[in-house]
PDB file of N, CA and C in Angstrom:
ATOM      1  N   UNK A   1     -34.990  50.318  81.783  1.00  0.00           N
ATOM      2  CA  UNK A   1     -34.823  50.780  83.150  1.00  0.00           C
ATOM      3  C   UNK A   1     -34.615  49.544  84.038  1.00  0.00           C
ATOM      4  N   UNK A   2     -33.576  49.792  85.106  1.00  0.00           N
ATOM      5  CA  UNK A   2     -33.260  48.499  85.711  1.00  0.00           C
ATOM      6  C   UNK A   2     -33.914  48.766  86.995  1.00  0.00           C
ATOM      7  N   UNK A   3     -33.724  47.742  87.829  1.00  0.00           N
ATOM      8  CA  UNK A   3     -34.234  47.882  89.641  1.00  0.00           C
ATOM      9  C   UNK A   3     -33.426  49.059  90.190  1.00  0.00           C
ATOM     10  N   UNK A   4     -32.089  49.097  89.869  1.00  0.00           N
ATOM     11  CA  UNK A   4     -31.485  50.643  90.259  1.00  0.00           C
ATOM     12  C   UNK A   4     -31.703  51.168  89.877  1.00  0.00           C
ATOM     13  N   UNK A   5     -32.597  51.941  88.991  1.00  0.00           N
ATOM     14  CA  UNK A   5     -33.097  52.892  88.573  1.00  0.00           C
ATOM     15  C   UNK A   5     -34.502  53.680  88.837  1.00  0.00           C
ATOM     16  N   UNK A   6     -34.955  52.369  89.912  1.00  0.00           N
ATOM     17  CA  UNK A   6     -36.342  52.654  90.195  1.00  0.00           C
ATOM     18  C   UNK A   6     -36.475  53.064  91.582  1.00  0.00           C
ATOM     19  N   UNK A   7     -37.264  53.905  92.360  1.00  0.00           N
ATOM     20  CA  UNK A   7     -37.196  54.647  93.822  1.00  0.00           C
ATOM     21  C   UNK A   7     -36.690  53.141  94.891  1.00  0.00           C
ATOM     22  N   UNK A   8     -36.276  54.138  95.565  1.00  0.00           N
ATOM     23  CA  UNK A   8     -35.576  52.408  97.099  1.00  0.00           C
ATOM     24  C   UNK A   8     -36.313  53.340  98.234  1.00  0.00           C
ATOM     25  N   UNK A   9     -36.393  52.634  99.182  1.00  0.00           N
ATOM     26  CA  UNK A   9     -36.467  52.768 100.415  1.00  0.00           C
ATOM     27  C   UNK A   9     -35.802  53.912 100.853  1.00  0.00           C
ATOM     28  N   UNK A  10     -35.611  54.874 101.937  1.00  0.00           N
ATOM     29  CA  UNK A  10     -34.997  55.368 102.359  1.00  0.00           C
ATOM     30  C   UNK A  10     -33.834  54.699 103.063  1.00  0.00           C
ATOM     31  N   UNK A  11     -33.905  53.999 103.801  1.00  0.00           N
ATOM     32  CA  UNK A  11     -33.394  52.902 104.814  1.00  0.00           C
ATOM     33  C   UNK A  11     -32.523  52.228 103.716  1.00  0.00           C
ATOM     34  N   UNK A  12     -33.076  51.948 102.126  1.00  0.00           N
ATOM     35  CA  UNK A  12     -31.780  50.550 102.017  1.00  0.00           C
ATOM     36  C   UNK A  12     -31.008  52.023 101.346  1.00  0.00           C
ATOM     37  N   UNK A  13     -31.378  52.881 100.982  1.00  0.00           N
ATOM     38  CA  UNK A  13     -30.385  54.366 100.369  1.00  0.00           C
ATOM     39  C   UNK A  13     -29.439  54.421 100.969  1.00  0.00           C
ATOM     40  N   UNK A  14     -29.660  55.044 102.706  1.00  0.00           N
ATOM     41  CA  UNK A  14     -28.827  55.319 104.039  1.00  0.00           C
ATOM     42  C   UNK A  14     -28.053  53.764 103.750  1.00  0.00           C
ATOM     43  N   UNK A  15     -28.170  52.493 103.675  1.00  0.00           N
ATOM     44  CA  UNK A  15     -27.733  51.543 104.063  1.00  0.00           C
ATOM     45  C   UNK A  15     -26.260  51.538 102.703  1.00  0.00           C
ATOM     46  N   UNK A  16     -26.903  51.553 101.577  1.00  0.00           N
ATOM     47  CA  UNK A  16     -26.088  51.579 100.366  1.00  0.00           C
ATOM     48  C   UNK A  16     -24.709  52.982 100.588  1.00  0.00           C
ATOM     49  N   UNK A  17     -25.326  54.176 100.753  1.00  0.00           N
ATOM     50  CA  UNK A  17     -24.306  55.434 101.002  1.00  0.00           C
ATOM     51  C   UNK A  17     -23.490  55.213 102.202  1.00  0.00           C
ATOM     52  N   UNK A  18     -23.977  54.692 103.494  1.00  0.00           N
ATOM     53  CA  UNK A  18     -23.063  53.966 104.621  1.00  0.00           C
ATOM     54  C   UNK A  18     -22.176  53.380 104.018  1.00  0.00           C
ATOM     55  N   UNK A  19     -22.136  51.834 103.315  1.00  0.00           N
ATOM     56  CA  UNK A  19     -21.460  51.042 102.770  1.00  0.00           C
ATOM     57  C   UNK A  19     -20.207  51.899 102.043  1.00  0.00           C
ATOM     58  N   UNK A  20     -20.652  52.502 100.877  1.00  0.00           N
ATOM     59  CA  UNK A  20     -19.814  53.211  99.969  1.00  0.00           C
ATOM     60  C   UNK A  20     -18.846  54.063 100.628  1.00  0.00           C
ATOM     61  N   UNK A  21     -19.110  54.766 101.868  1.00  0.00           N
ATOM     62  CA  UNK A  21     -18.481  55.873 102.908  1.00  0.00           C
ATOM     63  C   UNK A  21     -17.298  54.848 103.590  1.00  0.00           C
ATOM     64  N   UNK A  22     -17.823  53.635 104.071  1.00  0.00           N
ATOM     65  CA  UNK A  22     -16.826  52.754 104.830  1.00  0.00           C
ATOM     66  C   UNK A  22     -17.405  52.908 106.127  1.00  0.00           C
ATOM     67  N   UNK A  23     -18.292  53.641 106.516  1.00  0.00           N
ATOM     68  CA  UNK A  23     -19.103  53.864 107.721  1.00  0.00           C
ATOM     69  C   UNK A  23     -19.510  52.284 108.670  1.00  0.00           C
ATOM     70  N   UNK A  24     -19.110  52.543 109.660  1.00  0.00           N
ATOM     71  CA  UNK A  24     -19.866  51.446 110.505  1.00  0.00           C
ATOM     72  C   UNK A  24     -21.067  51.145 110.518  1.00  0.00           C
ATOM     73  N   UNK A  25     -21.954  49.767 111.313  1.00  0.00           N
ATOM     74  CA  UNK A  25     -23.511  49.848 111.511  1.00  0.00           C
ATOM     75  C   UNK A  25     -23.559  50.678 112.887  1.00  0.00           C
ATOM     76  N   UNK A  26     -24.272  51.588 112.652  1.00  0.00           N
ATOM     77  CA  UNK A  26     -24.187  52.211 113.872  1.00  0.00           C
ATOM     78  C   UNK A  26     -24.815  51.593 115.127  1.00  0.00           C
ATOM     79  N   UNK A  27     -24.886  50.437 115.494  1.00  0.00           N
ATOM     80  CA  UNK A  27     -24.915  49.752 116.509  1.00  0.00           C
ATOM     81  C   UNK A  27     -23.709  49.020 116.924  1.00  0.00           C
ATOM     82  N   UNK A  28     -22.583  49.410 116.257  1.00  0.00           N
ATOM     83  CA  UNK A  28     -20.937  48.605 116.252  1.00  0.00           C
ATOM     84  C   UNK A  28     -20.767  50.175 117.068  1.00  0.00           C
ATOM     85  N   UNK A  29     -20.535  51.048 116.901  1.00  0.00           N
ATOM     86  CA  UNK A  29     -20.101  52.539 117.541  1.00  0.00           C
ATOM     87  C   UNK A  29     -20.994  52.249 119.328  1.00  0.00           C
ATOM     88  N   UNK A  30     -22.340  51.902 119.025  1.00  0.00           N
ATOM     89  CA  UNK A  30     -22.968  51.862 120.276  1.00  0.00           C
ATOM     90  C   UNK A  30     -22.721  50.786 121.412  1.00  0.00           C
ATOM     91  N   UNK A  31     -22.366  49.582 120.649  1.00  0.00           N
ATOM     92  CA  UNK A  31     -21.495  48.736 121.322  1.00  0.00           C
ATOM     93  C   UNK A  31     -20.244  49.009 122.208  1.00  0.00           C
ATOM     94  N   UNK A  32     -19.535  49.594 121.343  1.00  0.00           N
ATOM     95  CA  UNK A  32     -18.235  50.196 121.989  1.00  0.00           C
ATOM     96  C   UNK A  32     -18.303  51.035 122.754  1.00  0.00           C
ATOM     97  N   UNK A  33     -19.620  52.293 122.896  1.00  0.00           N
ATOM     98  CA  UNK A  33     -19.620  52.946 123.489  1.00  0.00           C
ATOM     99  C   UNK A  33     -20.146  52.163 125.307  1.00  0.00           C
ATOM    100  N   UNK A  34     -21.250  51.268 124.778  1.00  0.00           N
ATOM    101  CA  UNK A  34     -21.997  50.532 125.992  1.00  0.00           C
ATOM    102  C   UNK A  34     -20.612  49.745 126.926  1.00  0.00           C
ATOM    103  N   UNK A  35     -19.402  49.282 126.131  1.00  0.00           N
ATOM    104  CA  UNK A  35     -18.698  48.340 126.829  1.00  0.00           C
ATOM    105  C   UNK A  35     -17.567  49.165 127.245  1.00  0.00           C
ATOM    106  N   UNK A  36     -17.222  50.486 127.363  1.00  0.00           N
ATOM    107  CA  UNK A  36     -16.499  51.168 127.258  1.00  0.00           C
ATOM    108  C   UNK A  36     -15.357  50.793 128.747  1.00  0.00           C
ATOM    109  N   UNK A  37     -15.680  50.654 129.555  1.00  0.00           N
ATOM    110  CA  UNK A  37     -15.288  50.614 131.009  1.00  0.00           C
ATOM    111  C   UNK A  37     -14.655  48.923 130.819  1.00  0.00           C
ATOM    112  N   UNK A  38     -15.481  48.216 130.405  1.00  0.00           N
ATOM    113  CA  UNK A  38     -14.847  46.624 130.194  1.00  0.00           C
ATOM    114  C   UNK A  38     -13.600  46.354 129.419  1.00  0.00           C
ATOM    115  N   UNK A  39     -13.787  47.639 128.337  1.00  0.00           N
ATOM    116  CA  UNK A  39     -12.705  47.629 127.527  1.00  0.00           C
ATOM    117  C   UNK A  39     -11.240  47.978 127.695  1.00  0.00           C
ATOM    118  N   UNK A  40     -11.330  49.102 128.469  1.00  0.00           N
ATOM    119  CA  UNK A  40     -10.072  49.864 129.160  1.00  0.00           C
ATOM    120  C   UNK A  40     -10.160  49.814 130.319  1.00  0.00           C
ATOM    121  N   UNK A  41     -11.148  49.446 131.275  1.00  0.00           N
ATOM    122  CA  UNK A  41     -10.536  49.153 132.615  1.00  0.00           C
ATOM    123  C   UNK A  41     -11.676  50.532 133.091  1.00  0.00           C
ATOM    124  N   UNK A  42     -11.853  49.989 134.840  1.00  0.00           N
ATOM    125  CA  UNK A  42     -12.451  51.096 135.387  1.00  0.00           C
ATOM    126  C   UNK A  42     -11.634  52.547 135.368  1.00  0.00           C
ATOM    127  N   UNK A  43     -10.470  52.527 135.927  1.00  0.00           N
ATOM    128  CA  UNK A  43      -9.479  53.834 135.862  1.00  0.00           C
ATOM    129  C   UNK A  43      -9.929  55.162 134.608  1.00  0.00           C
ATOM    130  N   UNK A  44      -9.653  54.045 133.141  1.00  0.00           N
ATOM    131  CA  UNK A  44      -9.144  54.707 131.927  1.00  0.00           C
ATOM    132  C   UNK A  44     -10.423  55.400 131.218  1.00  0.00           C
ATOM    133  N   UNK A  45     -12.094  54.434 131.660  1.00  0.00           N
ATOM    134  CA  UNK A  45     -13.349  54.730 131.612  1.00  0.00           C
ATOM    135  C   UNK A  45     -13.878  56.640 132.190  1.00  0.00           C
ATOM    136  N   UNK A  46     -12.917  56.196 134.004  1.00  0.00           N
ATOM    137  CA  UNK A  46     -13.540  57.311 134.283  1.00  0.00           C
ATOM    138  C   UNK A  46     -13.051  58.258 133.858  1.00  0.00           C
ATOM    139  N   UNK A  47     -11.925  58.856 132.508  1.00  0.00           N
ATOM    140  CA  UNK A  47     -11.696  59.439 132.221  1.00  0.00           C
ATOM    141  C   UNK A  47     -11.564  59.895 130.510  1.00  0.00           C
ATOM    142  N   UNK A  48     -12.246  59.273 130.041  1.00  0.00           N
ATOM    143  CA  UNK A  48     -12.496  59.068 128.734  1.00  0.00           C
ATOM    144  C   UNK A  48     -13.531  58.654 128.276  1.00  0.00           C
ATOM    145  N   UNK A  49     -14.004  58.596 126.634  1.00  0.00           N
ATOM    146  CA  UNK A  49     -15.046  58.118 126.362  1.00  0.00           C
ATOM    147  C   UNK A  49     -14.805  58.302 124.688  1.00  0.00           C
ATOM    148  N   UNK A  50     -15.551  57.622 124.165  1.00  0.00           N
ATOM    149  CA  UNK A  50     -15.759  57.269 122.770  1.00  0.00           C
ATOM    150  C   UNK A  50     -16.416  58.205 121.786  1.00  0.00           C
ATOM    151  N   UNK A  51     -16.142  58.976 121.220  1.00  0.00           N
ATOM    152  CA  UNK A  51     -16.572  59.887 120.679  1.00  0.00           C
ATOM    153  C   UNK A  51     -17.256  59.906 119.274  1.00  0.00           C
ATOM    154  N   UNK A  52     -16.495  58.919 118.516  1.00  0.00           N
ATOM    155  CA  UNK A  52     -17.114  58.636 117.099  1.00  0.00           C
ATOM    156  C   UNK A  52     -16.533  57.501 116.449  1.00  0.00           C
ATOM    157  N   UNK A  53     -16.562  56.639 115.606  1.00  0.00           N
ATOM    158  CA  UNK A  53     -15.950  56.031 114.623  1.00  0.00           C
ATOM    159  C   UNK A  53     -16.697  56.364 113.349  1.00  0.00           C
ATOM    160  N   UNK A  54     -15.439  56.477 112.592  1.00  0.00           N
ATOM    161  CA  UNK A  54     -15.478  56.996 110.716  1.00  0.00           C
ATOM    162  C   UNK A  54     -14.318  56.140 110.649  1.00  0.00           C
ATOM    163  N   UNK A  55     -14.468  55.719 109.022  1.00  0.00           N
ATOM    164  CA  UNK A  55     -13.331  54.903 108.105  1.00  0.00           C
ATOM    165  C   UNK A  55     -12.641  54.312 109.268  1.00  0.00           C
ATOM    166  N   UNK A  56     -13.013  53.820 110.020  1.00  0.00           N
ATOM    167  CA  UNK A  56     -11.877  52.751 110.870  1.00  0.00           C
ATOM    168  C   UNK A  56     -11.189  53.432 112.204  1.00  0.00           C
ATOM    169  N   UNK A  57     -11.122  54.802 112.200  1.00  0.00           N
ATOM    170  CA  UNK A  57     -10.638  55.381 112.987  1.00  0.00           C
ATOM    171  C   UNK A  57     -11.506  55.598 114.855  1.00  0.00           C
ATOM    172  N   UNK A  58     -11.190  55.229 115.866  1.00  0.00           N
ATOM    173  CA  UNK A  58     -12.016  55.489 116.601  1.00  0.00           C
ATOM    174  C   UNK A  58     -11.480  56.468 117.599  1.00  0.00           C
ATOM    175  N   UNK A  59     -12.439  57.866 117.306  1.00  0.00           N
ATOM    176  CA  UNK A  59     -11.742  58.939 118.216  1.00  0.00           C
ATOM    177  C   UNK A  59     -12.109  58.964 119.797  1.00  0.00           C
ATOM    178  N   UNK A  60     -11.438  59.306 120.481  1.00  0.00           N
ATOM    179  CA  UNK A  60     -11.532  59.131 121.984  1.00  0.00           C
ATOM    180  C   UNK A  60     -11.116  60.432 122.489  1.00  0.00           C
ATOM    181  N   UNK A  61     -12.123  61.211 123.518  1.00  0.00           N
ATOM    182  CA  UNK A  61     -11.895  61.930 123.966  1.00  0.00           C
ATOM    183  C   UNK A  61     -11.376  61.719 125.689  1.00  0.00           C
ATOM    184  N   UNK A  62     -10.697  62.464 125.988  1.00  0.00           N
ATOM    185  CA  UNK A  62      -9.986  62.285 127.527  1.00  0.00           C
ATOM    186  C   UNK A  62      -9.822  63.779 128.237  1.00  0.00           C
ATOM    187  N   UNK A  63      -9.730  63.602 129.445  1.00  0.00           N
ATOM    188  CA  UNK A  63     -10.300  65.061 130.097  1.00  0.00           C
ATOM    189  C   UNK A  63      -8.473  65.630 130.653  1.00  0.00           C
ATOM    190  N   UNK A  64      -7.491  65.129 130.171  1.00  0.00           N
ATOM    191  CA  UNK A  64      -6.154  65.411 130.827  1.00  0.00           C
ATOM    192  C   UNK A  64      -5.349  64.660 129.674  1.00  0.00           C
ATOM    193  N   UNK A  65      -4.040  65.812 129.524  1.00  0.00           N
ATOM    194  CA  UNK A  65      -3.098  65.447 128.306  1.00  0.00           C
ATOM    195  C   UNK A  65      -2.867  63.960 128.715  1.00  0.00           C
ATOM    196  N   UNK A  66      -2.626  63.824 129.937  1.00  0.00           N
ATOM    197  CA  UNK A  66      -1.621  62.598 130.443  1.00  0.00           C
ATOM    198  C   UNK A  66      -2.359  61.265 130.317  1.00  0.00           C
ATOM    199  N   UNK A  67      -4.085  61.178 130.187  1.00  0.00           N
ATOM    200  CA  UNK A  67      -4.758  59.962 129.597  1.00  0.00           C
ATOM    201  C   UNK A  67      -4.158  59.860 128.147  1.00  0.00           C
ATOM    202  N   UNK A  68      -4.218  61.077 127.694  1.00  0.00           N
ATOM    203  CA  UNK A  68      -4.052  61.041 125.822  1.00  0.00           C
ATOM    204  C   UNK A  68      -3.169  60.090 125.657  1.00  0.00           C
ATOM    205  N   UNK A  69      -1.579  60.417 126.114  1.00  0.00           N
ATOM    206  CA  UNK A  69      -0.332  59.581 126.284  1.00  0.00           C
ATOM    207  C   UNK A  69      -0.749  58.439 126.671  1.00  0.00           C
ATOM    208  N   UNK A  70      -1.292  57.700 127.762  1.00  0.00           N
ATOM    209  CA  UNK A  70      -2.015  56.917 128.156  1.00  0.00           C
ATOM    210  C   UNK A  70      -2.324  55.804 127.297  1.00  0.00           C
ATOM    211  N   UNK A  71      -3.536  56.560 126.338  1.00  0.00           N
ATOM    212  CA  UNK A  71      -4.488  55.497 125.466  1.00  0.00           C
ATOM    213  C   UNK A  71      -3.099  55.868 124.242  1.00  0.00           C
ATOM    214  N   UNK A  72      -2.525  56.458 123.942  1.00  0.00           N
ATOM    215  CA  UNK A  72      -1.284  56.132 122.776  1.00  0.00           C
ATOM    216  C   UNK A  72      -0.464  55.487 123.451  1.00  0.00           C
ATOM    217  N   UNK A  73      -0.378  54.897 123.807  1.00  0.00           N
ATOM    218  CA  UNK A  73       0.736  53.933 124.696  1.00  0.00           C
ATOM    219  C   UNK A  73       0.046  52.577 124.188  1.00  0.00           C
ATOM    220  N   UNK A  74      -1.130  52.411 124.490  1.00  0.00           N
ATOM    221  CA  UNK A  74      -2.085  51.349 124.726  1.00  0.00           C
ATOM    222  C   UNK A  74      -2.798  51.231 123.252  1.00  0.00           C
ATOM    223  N   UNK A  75      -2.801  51.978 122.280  1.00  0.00           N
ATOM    224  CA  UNK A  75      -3.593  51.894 121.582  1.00  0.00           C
ATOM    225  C   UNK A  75      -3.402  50.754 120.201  1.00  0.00           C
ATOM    226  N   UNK A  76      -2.684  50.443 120.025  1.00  0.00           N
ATOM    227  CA  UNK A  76      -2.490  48.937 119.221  1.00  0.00           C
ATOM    228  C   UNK A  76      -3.358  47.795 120.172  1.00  0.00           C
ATOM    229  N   UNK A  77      -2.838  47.714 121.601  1.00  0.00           N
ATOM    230  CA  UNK A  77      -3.584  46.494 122.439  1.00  0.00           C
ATOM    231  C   UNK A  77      -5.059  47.138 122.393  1.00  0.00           C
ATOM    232  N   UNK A  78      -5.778  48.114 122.392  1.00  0.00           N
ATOM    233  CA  UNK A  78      -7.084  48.738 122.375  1.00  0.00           C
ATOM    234  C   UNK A  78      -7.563  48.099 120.656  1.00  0.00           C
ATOM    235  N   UNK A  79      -6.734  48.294 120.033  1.00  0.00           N
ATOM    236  CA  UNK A  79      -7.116  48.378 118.464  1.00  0.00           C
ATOM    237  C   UNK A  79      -7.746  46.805 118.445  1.00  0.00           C
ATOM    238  N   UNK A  80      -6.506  45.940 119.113  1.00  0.00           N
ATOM    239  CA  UNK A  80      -6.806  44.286 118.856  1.00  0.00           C
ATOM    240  C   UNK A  80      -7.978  43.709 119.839  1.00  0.00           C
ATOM    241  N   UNK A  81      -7.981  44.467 121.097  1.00  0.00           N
ATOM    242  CA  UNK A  81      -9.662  44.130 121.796  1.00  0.00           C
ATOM    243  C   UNK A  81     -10.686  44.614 121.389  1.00  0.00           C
ATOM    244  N   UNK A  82     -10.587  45.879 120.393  1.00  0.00           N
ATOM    245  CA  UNK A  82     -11.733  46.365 119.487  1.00  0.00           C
ATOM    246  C   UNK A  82     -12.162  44.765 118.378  1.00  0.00           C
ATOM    247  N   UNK A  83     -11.137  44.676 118.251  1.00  0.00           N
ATOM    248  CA  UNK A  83     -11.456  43.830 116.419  1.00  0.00           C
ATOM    249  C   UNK A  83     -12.160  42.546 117.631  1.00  0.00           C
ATOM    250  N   UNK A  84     -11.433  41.766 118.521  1.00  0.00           N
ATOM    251  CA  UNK A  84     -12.070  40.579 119.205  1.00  0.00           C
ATOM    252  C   UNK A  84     -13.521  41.462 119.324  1.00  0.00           C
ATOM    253  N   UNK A  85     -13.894  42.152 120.077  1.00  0.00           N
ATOM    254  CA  UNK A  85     -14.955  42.181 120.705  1.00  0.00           C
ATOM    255  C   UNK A  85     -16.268  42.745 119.933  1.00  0.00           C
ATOM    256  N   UNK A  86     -15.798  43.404 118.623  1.00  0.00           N
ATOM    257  CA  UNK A  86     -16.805  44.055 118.050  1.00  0.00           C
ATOM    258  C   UNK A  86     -16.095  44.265 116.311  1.00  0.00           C
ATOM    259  N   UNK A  87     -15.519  43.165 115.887  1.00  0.00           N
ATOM    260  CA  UNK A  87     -15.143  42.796 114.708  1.00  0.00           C
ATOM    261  C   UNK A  87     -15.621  43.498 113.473  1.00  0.00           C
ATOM    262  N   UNK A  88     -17.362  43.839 114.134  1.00  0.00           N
ATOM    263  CA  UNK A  88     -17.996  44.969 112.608  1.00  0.00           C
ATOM    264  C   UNK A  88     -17.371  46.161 112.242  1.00  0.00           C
ATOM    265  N   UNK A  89     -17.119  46.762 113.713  1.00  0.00           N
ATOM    266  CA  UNK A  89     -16.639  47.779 113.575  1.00  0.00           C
ATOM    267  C   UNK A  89     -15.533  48.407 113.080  1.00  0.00           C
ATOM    268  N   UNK A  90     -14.533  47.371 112.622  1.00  0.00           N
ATOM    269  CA  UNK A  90     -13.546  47.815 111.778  1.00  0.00           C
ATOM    270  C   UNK A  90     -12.564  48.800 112.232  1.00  0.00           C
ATOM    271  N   UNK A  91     -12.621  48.770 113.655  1.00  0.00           N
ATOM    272  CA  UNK A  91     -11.119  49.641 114.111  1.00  0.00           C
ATOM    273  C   UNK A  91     -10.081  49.458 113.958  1.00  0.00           C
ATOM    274  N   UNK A  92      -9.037  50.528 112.854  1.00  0.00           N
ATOM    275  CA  UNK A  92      -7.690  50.009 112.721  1.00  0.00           C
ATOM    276  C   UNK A  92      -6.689  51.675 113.585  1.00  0.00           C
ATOM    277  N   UNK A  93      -7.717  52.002 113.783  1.00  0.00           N
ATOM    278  CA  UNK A  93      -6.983  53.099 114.311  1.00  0.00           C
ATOM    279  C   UNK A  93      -7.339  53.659 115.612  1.00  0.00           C
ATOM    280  N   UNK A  94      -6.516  54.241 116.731  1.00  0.00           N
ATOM    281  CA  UNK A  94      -6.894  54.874 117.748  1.00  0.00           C
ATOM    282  C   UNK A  94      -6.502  56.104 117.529  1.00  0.00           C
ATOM    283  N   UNK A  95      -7.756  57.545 117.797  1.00  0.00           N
ATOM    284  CA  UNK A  95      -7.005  58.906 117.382  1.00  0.00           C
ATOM    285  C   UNK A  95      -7.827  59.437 119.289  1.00  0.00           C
ATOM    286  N   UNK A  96      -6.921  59.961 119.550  1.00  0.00           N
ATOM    287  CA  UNK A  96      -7.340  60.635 120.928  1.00  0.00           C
ATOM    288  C   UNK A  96      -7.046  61.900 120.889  1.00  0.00           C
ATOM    289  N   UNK A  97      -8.055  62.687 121.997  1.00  0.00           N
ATOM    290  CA  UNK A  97      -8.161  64.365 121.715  1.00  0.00           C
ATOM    291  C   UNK A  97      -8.389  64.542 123.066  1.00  0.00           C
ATOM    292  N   UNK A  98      -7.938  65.728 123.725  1.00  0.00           N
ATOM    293  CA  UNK A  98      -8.284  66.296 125.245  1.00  0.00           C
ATOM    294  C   UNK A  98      -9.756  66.685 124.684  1.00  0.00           C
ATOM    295  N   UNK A  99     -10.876  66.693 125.730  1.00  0.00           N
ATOM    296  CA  UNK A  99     -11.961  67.306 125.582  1.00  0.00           C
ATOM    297  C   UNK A  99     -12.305  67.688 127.269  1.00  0.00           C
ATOM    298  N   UNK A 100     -14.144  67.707 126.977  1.00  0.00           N
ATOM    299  CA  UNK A 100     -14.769  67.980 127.957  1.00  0.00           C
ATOM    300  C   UNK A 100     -15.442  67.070 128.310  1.00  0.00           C
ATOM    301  N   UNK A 101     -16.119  66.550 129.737  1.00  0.00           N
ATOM    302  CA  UNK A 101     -16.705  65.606 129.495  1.00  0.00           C
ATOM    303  C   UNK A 101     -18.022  66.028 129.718  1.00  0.00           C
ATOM    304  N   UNK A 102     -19.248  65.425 129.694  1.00  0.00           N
ATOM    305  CA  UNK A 102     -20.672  66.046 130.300  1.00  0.00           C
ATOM    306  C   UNK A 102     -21.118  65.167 131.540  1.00  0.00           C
ATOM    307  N   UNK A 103     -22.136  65.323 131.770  1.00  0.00           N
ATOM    308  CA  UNK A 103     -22.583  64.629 133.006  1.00  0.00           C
ATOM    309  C   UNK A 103     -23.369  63.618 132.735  1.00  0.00           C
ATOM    310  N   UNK A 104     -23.635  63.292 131.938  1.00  0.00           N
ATOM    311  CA  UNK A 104     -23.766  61.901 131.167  1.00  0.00           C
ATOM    312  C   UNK A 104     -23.384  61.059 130.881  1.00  0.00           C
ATOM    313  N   UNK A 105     -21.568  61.129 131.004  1.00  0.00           N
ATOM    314  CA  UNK A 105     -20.731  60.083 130.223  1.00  0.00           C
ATOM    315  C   UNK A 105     -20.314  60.521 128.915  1.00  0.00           C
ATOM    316  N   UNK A 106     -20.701  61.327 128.303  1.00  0.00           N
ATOM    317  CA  UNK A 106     -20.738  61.439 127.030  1.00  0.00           C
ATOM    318  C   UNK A 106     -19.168  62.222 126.993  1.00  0.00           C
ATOM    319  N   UNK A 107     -19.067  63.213 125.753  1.00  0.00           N
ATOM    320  CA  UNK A 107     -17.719  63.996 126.157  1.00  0.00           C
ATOM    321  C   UNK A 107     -18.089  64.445 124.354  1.00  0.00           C
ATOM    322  N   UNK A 108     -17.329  65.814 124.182  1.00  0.00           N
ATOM    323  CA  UNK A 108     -17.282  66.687 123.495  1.00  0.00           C
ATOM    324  C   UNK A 108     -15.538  67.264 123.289  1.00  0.00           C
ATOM    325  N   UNK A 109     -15.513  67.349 122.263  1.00  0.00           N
ATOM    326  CA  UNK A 109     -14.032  67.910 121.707  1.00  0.00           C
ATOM    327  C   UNK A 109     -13.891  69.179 122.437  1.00  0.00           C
ATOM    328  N   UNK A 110     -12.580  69.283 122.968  1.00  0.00           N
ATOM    329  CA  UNK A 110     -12.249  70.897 123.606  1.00  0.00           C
ATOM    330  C   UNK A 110     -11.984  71.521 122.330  1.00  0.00           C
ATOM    331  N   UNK A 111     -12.570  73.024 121.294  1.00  0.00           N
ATOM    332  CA  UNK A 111     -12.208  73.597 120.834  1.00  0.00           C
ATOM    333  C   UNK A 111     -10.745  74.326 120.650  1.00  0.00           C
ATOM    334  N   UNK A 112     -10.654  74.669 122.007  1.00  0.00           N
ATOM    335  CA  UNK A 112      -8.924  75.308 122.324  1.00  0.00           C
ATOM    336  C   UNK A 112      -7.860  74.038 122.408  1.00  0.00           C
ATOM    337  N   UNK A 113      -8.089  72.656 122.395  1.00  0.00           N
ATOM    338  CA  UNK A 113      -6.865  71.980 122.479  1.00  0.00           C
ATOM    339  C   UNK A 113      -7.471  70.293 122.197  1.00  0.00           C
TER     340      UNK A 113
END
């Protein structure tokens, strides 16, 4: 019986199945979310927000088709101030979605679009 074979931590488990997934540290997602306004500018902030990163992809929700176009216009120059500013996180992709936003800042996928 080897050391992998013997019980782990919960924590280095989550840490090992993260890795294998391609998953970020989830303090690289919270980063991006904290700098969000620095990143795109006051304008593009008050109308959007960061919704998740998986495998590299970072989805962005926006409250009007015409941001969507917007951040796809922009989203290669977004991709390359991601990698400067938060390099863990491994963004090679920008995917944007109309949503809702909350009164928090936060924002939620619109079901209908």
């Amino acid at each position: 019986m080897s050391d992998r074979d013997g019980p782990r931590r919960v924590e280095d488990a989550l840490r090992h199945v993260r890795r294998e997934l391609g998953a970020p540290e989830p303090s690289h997602f919270t980063e991006i979310r904290d700098s969000w306004a620095e990143l795109v500018g006051a304008s593009l902030a008050a109308h959007s927000a960061p919704v998740n990163l998986r495998s590299g992809v970072l989805r962005i929700s926006v409250d009007d088709p015409a941001w969507a176009s917007q951040f796809r216009y922009l989203a290669d120059g977004l991709v390359e101030a991601l990698t400067e500013r938060v390099s863990g996180a491994a963004v090679r992709e920008i995917s944007v979605v109309v949503g809702r936003f909350q009164n928090d800042g936060t924002a939620s996928e619109d079901p209908a679009g």
